[in-house]
Protein backbone atom coordinates (compact mmCIF):
# COMPACT_ATOMS: atom_id res chain seq x y z
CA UNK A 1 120.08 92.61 129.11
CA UNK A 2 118.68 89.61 128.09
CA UNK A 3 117.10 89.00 124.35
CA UNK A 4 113.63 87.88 123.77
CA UNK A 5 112.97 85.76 120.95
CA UNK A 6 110.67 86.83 118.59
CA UNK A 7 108.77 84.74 116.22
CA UNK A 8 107.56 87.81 114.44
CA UNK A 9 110.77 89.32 113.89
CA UNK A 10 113.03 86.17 113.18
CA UNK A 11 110.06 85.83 110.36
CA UNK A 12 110.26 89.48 108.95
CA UNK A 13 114.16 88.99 108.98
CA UNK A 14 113.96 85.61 106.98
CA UNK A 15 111.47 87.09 104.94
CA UNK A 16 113.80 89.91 104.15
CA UNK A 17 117.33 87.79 103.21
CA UNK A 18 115.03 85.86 100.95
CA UNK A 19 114.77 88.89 98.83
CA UNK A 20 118.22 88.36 97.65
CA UNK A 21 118.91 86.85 94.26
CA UNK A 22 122.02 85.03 95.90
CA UNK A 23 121.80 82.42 93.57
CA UNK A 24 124.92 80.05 92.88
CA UNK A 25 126.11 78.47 89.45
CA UNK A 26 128.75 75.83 89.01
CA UNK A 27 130.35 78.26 86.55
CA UNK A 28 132.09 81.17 88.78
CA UNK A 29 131.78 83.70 86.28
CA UNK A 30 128.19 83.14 85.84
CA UNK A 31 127.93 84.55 89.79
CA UNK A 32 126.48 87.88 89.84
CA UNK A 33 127.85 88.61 93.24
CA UNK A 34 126.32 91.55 93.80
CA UNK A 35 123.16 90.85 95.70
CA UNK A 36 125.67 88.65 97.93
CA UNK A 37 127.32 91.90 98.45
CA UNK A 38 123.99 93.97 99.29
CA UNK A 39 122.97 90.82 101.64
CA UNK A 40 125.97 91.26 103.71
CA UNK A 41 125.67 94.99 103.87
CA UNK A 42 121.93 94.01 105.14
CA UNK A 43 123.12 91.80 107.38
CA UNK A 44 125.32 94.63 108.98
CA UNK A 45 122.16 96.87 109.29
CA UNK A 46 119.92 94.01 110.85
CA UNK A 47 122.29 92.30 113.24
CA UNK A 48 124.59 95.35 114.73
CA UNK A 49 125.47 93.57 117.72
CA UNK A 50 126.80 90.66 115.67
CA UNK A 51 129.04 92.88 113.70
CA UNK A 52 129.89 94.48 117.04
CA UNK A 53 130.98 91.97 119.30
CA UNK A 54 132.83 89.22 116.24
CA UNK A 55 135.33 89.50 113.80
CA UNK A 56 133.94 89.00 110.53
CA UNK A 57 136.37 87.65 107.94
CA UNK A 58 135.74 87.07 104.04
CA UNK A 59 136.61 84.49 101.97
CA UNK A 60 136.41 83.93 98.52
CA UNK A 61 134.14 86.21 96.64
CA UNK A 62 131.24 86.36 99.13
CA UNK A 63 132.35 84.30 101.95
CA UNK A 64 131.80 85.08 105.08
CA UNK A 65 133.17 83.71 108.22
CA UNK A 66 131.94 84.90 111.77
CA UNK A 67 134.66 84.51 115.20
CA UNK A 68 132.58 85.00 118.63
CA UNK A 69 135.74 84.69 121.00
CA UNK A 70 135.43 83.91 124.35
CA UNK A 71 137.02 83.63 127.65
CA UNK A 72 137.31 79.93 128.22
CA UNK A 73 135.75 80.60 131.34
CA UNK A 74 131.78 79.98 130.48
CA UNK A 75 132.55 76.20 131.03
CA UNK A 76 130.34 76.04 127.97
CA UNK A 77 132.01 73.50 125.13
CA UNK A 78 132.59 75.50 121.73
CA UNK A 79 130.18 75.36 118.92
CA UNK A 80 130.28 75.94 115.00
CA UNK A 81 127.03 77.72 113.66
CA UNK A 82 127.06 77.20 109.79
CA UNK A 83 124.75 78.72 107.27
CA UNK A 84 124.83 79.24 103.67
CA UNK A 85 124.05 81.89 101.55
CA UNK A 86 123.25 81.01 97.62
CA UNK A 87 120.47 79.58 96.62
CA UNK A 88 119.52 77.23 93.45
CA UNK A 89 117.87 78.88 90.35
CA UNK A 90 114.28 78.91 90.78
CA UNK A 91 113.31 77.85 87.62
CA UNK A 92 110.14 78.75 86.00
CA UNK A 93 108.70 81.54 88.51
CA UNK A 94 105.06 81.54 87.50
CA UNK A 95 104.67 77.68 88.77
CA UNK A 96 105.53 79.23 92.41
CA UNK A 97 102.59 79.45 94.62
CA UNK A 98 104.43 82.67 95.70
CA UNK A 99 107.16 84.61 93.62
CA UNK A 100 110.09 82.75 94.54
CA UNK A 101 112.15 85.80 96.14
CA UNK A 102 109.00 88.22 97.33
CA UNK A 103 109.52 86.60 101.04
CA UNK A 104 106.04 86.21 101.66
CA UNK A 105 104.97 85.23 104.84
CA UNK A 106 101.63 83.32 104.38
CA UNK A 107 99.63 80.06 106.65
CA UNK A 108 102.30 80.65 109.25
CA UNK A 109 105.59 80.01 106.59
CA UNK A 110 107.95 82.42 105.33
């Protein structure tokens, strides 16, 4: 079957991982990991047929590292997908138009 693409549901998704307070520090211990954690176990819930069909591996504390294997026989060349997870502290949140990790989806932007 194939997939349709769906603005309105890539949208509702994005709006949804932006809920999590994945946000990095340059001091380890300063990580609260946890929403990391509960965005992976989202992830899992949202994208099944990821987690079905490729190996997930961890790295690190929250890492994660995704292996699609295929046949070699596509005659498609290889290609690396990379994403990233943490965010930056956002700072003061009443200067935000929109609460920095409500995921609002507003004038056609998540």
């Amino acid at each position: 079957m194939k997939h349709q693409f769906s603005e309105e549901v890539s949208a509702r998704h994005l709006s949804e991982a932006v809920h999590f307070r994945t946000i990095s520090n340059a001091h380890e211990d300063a990580v609260d990991y946890e929403p990391f954690f509960e965005m992976h176990k989202w992830l899992e819930k949202t994208y099944p047929n990821v987690h079905r069909v490729m190996e997930r591996e961890r790295f690190g504390k929250a890492g994660l590292l995704y292996h699609w294997k295929g046949t070699g026989k596509s005659g498609w060349d290889p290609i690396m997908l990379m994403a990233h997870q943490d965010v930056v502290p956002a700072g003061d949140e009443t200067l935000w138009k929109y609460p920095p990790f409500d995921g609002v989806i507003a004038d056609g932007h998540v």
